[in-house]
C-alpha atoms as a PDB file:
ATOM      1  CA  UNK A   1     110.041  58.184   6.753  1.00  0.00           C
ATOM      2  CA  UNK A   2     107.774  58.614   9.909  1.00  0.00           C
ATOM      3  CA  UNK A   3     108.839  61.224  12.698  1.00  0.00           C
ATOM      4  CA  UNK A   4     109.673  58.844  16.722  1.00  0.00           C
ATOM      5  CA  UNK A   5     106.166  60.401  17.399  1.00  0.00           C
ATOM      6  CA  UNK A   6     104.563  58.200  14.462  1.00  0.00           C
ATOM      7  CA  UNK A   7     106.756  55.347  15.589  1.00  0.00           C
ATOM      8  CA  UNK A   8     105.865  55.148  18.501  1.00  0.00           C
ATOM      9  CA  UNK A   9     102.206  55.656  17.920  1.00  0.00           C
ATOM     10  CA  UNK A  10     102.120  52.711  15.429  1.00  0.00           C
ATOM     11  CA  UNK A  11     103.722  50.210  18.205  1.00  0.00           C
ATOM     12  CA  UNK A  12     101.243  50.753  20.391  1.00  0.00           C
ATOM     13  CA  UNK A  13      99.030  48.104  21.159  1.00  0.00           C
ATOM     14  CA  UNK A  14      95.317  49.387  21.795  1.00  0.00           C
ATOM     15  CA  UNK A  15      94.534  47.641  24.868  1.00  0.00           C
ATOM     16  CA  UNK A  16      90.994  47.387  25.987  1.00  0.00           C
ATOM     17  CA  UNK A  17      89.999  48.421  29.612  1.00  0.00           C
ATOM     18  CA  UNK A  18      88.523  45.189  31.570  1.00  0.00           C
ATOM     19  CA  UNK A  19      86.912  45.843  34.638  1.00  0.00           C
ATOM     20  CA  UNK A  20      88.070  42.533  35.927  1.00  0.00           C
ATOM     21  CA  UNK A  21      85.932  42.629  39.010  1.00  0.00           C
ATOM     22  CA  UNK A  22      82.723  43.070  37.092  1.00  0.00           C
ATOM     23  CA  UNK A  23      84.400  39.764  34.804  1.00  0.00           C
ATOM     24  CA  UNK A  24      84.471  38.075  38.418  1.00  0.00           C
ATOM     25  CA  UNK A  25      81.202  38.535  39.223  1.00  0.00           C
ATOM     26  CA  UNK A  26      80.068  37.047  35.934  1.00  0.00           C
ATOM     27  CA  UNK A  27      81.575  34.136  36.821  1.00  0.00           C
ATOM     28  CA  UNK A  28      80.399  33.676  39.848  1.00  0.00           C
ATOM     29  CA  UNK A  29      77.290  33.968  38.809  1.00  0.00           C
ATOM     30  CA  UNK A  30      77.427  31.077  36.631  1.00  0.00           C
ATOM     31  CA  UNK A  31      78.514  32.514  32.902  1.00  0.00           C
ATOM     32  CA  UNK A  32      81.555  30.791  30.758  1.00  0.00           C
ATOM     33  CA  UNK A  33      85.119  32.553  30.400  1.00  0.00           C
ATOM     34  CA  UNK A  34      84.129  31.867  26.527  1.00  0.00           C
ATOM     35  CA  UNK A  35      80.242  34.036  27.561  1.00  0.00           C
ATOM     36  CA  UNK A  36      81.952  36.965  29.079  1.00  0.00           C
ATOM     37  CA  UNK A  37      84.948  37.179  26.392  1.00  0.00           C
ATOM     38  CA  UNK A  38      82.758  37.174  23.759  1.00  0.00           C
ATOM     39  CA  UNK A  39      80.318  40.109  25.625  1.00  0.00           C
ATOM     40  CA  UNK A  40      83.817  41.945  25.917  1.00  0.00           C
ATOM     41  CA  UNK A  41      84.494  41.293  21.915  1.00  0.00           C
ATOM     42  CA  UNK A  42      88.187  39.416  22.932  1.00  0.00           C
ATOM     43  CA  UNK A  43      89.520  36.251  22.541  1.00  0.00           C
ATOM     44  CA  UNK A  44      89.508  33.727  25.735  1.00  0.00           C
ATOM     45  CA  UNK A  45      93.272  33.755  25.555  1.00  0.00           C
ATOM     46  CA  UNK A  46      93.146  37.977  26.009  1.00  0.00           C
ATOM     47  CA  UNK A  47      90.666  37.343  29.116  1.00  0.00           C
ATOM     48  CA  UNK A  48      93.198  34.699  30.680  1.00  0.00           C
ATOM     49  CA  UNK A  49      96.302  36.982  30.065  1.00  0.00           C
ATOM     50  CA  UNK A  50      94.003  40.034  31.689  1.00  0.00           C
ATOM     51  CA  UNK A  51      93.444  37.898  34.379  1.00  0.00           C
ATOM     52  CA  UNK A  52      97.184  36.912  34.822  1.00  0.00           C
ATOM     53  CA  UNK A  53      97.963  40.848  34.620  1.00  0.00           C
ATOM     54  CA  UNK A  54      95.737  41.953  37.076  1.00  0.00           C
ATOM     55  CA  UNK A  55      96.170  39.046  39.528  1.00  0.00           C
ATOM     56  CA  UNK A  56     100.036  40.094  38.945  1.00  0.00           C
ATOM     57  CA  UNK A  57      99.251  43.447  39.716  1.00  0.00           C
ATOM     58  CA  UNK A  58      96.863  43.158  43.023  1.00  0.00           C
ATOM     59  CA  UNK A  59      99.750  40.907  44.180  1.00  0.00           C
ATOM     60  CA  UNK A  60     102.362  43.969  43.291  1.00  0.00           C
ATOM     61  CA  UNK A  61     100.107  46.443  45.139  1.00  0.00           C
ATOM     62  CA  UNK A  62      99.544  44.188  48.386  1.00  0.00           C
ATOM     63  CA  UNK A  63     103.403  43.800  48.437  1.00  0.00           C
ATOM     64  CA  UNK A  64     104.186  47.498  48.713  1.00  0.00           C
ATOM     65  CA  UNK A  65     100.444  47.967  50.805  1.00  0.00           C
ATOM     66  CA  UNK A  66     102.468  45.669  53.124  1.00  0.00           C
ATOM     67  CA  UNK A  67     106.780  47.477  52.784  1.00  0.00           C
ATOM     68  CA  UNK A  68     104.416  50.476  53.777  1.00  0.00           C
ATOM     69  CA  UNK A  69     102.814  49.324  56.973  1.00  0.00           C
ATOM     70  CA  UNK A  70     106.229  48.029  57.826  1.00  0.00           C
ATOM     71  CA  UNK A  71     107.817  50.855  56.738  1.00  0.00           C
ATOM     72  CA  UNK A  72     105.526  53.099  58.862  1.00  0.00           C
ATOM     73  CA  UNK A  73     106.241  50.664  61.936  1.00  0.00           C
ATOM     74  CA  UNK A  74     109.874  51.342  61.428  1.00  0.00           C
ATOM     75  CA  UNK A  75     110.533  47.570  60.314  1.00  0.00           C
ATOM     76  CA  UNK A  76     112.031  48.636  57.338  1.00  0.00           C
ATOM     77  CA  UNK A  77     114.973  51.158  57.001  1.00  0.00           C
ATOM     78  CA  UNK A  78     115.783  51.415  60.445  1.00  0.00           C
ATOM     79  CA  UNK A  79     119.205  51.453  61.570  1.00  0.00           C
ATOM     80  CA  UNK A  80     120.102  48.433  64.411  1.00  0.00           C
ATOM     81  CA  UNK A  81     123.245  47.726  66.052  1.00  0.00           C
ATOM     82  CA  UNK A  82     125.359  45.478  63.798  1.00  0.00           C
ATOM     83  CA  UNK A  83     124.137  47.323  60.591  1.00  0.00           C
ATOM     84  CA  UNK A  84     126.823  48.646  58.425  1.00  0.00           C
ATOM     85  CA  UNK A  85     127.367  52.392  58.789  1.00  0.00           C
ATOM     86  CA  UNK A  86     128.339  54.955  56.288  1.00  0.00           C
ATOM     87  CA  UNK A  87     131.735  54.625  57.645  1.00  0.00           C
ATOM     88  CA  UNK A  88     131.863  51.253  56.664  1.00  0.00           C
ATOM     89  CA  UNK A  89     131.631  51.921  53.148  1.00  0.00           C
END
């Protein structure tokens, strides 16, 4: 029977680092998804879903980039007349 550790080891996926902005440049300089996937030995399906991730991701990171700024302006969490209070819970 294998140990969680073993278990949990075996689940893993091994998931190859892409440096999606060097992937970018490729392609802008004129090189096929199918070129780029093959110099990165995956499948053009894996480069499309890394590029879904990381778009997903930059978007994630701008979002809270931006709660921050707002945050920091005092936009966000400040108390304003008409806001509930703790006595109103």
């Amino acid at each position: 029977m294998k140990t969680e550790r073993a278990q949990l080891a075996s689940d893993r996926r091994h998931t190859k680092l892409i440096d999606m902005e060097w992937v970018y440049q490729e392609l802008d300089r004129g090189r096929t998804i199918k070129s780029v996937a093959e110099e990165l030995n995956i499948s053009v399906s894996t480069l499309r879903r890394r590029h879904s991730e990381y778009q997903e991701a930059v978007r994630e990171e701008n979002r809270l980039e931006q709660e921050s700024k707002k945050d920091e302006q005092g936009e966000i969490g400040a108390w304003k007349p008409g806001d509930p209070t703790f006595e109103d819970f």
